[in-house]
N, C-alpha and C. Protein backbone atom coordinates (compact mmCIF):
# COMPACT_ATOMS: atom_id res chain seq x y z
N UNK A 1 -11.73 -9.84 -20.45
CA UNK A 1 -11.23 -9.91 -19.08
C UNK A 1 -9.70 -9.90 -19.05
N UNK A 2 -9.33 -10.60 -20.09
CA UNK A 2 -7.60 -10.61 -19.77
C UNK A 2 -6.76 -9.66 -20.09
N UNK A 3 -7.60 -8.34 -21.21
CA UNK A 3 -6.97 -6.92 -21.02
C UNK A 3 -7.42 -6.27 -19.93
N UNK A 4 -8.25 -6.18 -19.15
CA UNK A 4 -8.41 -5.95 -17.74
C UNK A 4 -7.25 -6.14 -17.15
N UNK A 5 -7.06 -7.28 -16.52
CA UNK A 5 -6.46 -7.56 -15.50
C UNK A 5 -4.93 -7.13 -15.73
N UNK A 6 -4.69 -6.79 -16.99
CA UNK A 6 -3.25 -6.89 -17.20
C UNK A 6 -3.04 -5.36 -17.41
N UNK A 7 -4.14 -5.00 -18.02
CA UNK A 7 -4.05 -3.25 -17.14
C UNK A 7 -3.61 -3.10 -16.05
N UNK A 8 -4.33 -3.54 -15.00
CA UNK A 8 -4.73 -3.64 -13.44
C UNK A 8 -3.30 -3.41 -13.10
N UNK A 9 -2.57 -4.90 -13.46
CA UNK A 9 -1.31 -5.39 -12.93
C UNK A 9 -0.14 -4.48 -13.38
N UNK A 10 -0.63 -4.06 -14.84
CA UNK A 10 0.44 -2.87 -15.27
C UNK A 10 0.52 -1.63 -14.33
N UNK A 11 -0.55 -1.33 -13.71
CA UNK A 11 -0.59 0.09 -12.80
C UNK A 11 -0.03 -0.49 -11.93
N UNK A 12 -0.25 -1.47 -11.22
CA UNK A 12 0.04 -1.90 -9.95
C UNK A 12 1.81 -2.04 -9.84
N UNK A 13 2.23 -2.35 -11.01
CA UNK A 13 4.00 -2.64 -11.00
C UNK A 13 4.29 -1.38 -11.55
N UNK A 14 4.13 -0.40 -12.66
CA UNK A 14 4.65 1.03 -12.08
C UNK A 14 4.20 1.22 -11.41
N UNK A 15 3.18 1.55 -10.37
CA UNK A 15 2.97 2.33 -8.75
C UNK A 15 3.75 1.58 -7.86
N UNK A 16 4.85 0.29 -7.95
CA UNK A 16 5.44 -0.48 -6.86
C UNK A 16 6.95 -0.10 -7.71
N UNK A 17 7.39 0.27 -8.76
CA UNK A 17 8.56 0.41 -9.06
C UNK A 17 8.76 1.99 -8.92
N UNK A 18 7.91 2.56 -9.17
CA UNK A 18 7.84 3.89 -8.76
C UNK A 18 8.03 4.16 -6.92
N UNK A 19 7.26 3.65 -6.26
CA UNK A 19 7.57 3.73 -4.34
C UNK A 19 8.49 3.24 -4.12
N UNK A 20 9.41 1.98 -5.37
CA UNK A 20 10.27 1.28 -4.35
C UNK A 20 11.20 2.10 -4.11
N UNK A 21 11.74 3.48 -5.35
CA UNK A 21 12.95 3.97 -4.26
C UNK A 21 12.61 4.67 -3.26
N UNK A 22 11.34 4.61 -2.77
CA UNK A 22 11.35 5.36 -1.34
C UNK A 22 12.03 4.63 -0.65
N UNK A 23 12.64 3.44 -0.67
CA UNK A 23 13.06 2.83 0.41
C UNK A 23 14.20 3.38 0.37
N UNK A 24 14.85 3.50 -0.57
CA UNK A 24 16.79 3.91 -0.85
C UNK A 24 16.07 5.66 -0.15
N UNK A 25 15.65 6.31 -0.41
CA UNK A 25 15.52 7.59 -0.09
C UNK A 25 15.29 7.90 1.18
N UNK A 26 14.63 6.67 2.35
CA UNK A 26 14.30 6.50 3.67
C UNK A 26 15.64 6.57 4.39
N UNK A 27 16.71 5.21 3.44
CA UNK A 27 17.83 4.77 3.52
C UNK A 27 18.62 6.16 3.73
N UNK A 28 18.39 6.94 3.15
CA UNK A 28 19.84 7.78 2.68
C UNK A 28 18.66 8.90 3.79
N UNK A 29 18.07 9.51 4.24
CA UNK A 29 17.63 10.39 4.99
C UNK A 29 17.74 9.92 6.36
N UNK A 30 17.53 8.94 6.57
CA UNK A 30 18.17 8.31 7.92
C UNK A 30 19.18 7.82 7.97
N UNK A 31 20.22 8.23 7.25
CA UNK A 31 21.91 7.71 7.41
C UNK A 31 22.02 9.72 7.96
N UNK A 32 21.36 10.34 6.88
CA UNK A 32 21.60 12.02 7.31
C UNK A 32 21.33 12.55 8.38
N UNK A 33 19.90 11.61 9.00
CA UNK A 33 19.53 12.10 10.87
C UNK A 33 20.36 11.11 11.47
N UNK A 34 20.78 10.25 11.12
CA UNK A 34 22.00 9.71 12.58
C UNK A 34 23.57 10.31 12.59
N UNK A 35 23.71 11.08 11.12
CA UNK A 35 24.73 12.14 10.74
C UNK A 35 24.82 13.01 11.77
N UNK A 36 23.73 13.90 11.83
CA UNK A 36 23.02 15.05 12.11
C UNK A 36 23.37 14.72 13.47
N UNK A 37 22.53 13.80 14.09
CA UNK A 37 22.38 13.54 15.55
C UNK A 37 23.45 13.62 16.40
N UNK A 38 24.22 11.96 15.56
CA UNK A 38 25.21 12.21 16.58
C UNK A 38 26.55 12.24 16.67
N UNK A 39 26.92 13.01 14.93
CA UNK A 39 28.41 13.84 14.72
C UNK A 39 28.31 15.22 14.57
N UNK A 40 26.99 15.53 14.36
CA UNK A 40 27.33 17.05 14.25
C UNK A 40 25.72 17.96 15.57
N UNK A 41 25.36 16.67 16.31
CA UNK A 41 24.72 16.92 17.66
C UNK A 41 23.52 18.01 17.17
N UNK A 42 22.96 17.77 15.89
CA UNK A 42 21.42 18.73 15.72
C UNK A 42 20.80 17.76 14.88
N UNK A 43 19.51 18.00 15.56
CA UNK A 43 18.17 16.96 15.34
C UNK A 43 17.51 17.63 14.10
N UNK A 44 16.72 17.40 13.55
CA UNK A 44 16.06 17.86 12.20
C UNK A 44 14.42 17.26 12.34
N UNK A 45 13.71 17.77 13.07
CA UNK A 45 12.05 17.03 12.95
C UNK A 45 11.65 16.55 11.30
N UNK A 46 11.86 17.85 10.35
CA UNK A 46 11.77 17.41 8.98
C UNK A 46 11.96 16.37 8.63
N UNK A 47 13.01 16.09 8.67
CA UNK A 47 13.93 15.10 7.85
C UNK A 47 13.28 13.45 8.68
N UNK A 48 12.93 13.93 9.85
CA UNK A 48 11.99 12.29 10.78
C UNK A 48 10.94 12.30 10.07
N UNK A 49 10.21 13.46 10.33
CA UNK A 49 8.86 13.38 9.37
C UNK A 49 8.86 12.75 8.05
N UNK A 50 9.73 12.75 7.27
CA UNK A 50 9.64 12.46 6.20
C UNK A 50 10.20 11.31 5.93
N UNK A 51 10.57 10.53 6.52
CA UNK A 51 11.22 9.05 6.58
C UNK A 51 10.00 8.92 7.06
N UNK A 52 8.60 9.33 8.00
CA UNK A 52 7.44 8.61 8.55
C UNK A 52 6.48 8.41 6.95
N UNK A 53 6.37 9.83 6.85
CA UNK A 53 5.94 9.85 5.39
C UNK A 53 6.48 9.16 4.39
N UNK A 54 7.54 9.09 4.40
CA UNK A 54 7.72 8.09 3.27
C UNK A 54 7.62 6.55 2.86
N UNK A 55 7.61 6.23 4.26
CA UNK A 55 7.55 5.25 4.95
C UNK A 55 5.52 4.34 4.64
N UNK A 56 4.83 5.60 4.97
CA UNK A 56 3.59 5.30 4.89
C UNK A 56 3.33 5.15 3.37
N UNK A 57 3.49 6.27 3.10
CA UNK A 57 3.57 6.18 1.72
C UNK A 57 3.72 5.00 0.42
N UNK A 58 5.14 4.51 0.93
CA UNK A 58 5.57 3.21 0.24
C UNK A 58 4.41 2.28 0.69
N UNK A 59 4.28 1.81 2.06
CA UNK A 59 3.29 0.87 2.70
C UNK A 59 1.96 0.76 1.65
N UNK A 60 1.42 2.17 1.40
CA UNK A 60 -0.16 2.15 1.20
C UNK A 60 -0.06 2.23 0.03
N UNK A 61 0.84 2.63 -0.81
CA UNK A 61 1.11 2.06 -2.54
C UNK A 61 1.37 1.01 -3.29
N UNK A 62 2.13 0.70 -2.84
CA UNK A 62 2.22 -0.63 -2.80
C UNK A 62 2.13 -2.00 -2.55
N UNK A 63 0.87 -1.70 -1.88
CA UNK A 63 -0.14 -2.95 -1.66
C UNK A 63 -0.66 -3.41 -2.71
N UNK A 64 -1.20 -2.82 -3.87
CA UNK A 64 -1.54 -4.07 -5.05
C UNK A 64 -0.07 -4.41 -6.04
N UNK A 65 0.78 -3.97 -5.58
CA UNK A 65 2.03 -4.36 -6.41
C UNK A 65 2.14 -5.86 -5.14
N UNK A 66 2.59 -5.50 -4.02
CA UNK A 66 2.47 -6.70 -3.19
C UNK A 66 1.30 -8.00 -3.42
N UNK A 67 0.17 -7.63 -3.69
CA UNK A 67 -0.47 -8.67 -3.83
C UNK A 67 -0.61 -9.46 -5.15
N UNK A 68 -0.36 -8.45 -6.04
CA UNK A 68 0.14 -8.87 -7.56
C UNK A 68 1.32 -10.13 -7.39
N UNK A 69 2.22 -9.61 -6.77
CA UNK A 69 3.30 -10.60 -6.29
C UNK A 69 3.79 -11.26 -5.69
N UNK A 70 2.36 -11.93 -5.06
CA UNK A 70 2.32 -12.49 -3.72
C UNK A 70 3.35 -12.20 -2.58
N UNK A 71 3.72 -11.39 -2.12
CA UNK A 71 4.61 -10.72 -1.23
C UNK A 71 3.34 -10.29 -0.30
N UNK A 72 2.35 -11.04 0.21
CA UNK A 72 1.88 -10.35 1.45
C UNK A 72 1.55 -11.59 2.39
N UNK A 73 1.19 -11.33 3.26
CA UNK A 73 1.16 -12.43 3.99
C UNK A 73 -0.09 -13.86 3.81
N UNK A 74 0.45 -14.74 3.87
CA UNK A 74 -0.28 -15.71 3.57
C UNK A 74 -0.23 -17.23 4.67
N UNK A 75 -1.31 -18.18 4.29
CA UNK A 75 -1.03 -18.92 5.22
C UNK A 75 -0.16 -20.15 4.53
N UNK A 76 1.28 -20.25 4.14
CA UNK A 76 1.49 -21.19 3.08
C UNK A 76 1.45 -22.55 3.67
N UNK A 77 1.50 -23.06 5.02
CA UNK A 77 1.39 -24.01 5.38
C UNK A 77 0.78 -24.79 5.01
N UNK A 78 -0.90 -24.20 4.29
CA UNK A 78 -1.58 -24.81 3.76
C UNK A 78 -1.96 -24.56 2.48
N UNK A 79 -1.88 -23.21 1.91
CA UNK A 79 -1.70 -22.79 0.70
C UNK A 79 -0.62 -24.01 -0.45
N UNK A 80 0.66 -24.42 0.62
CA UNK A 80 1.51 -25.21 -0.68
C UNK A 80 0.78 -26.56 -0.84
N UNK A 81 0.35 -27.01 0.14
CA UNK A 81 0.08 -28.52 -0.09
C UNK A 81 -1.32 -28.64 -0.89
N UNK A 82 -1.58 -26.97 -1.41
CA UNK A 82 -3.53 -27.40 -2.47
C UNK A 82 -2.70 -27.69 -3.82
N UNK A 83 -3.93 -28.45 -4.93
CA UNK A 83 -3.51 -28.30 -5.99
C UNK A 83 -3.97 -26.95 -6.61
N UNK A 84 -3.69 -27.08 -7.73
CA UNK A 84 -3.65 -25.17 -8.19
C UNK A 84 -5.02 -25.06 -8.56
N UNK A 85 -6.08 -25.81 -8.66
CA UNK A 85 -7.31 -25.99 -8.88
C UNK A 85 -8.47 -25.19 -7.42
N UNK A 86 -7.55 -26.12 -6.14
CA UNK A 86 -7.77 -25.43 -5.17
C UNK A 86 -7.41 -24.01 -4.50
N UNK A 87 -5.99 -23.64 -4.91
CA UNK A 87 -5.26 -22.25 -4.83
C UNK A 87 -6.58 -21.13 -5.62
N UNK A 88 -6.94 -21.92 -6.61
CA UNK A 88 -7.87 -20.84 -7.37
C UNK A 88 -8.93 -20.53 -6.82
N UNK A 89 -9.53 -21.58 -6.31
CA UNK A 89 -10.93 -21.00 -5.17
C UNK A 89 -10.77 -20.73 -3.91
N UNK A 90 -9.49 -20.74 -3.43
CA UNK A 90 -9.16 -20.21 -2.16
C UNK A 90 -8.97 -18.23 -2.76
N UNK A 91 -8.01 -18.24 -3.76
CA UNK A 91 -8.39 -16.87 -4.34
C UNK A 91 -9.58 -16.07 -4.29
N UNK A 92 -10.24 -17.12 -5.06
CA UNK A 92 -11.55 -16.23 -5.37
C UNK A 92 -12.57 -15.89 -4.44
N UNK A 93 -12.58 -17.40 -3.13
CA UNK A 93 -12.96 -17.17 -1.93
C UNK A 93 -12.48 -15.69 -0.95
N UNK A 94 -11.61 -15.70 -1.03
CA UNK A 94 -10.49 -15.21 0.05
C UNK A 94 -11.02 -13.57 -0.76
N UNK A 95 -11.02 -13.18 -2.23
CA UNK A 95 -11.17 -11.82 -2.42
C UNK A 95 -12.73 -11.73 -2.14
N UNK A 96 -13.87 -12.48 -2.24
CA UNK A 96 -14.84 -12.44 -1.86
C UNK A 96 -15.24 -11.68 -0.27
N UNK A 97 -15.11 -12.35 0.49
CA UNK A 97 -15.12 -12.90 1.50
C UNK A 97 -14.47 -12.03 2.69
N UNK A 98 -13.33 -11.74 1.97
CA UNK A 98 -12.07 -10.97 3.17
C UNK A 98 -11.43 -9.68 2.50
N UNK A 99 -10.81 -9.79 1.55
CA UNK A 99 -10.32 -8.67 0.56
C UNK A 99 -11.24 -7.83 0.56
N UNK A 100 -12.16 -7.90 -0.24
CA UNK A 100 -13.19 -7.03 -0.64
C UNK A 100 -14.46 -6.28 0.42
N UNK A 101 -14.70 -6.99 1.33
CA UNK A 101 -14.95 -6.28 2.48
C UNK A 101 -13.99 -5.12 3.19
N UNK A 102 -12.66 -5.85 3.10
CA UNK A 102 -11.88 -4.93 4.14
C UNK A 102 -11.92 -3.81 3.71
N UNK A 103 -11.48 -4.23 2.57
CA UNK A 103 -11.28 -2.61 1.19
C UNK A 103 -12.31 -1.65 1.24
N UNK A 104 -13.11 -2.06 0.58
CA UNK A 104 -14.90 -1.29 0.67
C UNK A 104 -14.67 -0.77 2.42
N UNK A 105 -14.67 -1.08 3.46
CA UNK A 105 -14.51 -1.12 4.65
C UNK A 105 -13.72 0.28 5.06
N UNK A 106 -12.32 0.50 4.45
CA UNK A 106 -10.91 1.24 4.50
C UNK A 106 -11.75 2.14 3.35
N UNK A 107 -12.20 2.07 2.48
CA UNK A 107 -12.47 3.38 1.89
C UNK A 107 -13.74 4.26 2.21
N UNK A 108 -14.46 3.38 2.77
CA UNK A 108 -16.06 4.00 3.27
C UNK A 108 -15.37 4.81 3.88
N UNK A 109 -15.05 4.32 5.11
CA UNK A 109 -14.55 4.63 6.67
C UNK A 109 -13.71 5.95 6.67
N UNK A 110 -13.18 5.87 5.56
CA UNK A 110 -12.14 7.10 5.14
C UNK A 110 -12.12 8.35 5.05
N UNK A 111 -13.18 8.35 4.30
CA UNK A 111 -13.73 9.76 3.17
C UNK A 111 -13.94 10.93 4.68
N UNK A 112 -14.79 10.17 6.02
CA UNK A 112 -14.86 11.60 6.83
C UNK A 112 -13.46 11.69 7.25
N UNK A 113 -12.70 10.96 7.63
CA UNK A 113 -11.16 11.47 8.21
C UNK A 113 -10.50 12.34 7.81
N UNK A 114 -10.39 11.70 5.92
CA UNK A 114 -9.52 12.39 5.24
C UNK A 114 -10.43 13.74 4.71
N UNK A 115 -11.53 13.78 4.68
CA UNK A 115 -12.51 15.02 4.36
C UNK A 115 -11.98 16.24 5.55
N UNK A 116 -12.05 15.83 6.85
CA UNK A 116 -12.05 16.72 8.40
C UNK A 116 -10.38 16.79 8.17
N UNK A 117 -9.66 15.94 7.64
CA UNK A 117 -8.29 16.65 7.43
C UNK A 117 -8.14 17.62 6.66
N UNK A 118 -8.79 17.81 5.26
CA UNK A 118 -8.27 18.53 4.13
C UNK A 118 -8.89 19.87 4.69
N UNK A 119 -10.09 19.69 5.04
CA UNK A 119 -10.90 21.25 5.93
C UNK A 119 -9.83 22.08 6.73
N UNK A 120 -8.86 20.82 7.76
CA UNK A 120 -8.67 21.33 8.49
C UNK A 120 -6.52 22.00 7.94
N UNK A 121 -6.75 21.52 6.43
CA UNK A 121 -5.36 21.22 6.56
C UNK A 121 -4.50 20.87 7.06
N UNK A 122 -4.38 19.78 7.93
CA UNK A 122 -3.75 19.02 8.93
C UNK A 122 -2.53 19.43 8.68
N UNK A 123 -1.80 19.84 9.65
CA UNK A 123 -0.01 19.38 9.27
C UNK A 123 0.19 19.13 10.54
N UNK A 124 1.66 18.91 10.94
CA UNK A 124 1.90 18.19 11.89
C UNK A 124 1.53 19.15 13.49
N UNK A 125 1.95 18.51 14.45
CA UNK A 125 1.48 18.70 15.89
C UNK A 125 3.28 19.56 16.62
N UNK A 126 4.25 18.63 15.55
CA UNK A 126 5.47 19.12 16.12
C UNK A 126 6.11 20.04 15.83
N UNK A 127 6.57 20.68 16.47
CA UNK A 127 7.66 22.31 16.09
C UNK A 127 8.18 21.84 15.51
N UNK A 128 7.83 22.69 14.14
CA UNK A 128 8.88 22.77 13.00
C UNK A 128 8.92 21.22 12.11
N UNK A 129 7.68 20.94 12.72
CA UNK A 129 6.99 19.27 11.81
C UNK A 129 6.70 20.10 10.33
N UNK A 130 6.04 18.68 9.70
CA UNK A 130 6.24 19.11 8.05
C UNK A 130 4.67 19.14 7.77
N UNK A 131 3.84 20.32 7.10
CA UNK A 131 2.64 20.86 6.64
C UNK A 131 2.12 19.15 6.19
N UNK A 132 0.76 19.00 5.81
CA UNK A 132 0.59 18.27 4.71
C UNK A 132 0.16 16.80 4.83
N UNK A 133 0.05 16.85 6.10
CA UNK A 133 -0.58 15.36 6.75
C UNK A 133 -1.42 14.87 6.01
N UNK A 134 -2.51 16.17 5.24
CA UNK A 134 -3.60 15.47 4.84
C UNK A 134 -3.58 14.82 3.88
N UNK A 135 -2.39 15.38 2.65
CA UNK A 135 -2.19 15.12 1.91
C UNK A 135 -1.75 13.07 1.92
N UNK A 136 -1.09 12.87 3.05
CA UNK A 136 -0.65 11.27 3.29
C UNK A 136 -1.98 10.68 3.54
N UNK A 137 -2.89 11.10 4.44
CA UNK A 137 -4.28 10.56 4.99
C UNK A 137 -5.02 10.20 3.26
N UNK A 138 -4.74 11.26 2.53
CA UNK A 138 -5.60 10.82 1.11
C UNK A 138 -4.95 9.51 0.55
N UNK A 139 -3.68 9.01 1.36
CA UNK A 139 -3.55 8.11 0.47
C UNK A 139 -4.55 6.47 0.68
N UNK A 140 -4.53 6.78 2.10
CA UNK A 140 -5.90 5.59 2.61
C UNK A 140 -6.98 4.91 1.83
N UNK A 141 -7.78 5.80 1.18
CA UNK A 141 -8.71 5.59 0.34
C UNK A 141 -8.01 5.27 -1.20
N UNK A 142 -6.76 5.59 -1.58
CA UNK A 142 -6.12 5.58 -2.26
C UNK A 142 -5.64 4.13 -2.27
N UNK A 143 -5.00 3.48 -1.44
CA UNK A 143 -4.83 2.45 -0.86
C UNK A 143 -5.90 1.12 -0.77
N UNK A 144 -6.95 1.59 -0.32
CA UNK A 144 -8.46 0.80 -0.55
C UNK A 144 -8.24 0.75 -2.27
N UNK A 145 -8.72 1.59 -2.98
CA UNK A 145 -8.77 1.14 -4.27
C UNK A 145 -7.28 0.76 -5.26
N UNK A 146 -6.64 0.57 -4.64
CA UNK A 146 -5.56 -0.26 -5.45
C UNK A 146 -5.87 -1.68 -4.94
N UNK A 147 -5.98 -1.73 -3.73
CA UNK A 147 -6.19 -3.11 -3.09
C UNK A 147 -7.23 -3.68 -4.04
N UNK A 148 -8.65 -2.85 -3.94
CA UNK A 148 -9.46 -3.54 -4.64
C UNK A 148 -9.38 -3.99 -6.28
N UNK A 149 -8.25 -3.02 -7.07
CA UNK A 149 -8.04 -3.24 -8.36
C UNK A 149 -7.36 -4.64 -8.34
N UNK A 150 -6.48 -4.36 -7.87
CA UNK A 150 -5.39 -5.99 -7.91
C UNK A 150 -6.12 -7.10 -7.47
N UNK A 151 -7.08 -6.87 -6.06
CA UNK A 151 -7.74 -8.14 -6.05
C UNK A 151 -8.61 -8.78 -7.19
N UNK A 152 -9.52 -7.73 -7.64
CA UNK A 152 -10.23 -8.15 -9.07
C UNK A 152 -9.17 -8.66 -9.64
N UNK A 153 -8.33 -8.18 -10.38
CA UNK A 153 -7.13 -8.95 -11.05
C UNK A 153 -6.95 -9.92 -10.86
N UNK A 154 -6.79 -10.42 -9.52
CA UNK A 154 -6.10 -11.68 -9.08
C UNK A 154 -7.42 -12.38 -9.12
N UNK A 155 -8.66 -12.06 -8.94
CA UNK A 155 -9.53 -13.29 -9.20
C UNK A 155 -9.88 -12.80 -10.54
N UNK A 156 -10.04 -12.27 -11.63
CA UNK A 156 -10.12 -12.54 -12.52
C UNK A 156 -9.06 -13.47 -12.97
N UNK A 157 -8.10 -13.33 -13.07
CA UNK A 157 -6.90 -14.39 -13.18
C UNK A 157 -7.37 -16.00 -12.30
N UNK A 158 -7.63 -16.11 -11.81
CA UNK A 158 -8.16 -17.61 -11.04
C UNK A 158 -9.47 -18.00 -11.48
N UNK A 159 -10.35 -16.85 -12.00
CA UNK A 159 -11.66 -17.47 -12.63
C UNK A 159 -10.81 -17.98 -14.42
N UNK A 160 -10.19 -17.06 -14.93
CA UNK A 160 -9.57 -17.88 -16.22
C UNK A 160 -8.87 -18.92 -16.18
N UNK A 161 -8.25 -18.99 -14.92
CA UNK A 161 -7.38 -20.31 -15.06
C UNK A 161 -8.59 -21.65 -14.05
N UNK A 162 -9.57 -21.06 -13.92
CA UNK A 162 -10.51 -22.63 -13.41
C UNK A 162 -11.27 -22.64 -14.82
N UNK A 163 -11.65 -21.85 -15.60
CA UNK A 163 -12.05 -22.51 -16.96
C UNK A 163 -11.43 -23.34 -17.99
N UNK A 164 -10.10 -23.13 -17.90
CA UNK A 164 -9.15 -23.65 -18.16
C UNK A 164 -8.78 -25.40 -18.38
């Protein structure tokens, strides 16, 4: 189990060090459309599109790097005051229970969306928008199973540390 999980967590932190410079790249493409806009007065749909896309992108990749690193939302109010005995079956509860439904849930649900996209080759709706929508929609299901990798992780990690 504990080369498992540390697989898991290894994908999960390159796929979150790998998206994070989307953020500097969001950064620097939207310093170029407020350039664009409003010193040299021309709009660029591309260049929006792709701060949306990139944007999603980062979001749905880096969800098991986030949960790897507890960076997602939680209730700590009550989370700080358990002992770590309790933190562990709130884990294992919580991926039971809530995680693992949602996930299974986000990837079932998926497959016709992103299926009726790829048929349809989705690209955008706007003049001179950017091809390839479908290609972001695949990341959904993509997204479901990272979630679900890291959560296993994280309760495999809380079932070793309650044997413990």
């Amino acid at each position: 189990m504990n080369l498992v999980h540390r697989r898991i967590d290894q994908i999960s932190s390159a796929i979150g060090a790998f998206v994070g410079w989307f953020a500097l790249i969001m950064v620097i493409i939207t310093a170029m459309v407020v350039v664009f806009r409003y010193f040299l007065n021309l709009g660029s749909i591309p260049l929006q599109e792709t701060i949306v896309y990139l944007h999603g992108s980062l979001m749905m990749l880096a969800i098991g790097f986030a949960l790897k690193n507890n960076a997602h939302v939680r209730v700590d109010v009550v989370h700080r005051r358990l002992k770590p005995r309790q933190k562990h079956w709130i884990e294992i509860i919580g991926f039971c229970f809530f995680l693992l439904p949602v996930a299974i849930l986000f990837l079932v649900t998926s497959f016709s969306y992103v299926s009726f996209s790829w048929s349809v080759l989705e690209s955008s709706s706007a003049p001179g928008g950017l091809p390839g929508i479908f290609v972001l929609k695949t990341l959904i299901p993509i997204m479901a199973i990272l979630l679900l990798m890291q959560g296993f992780s994280q309760t495999l990690k809380a079932i070793e540390a309650l044997r413990r």
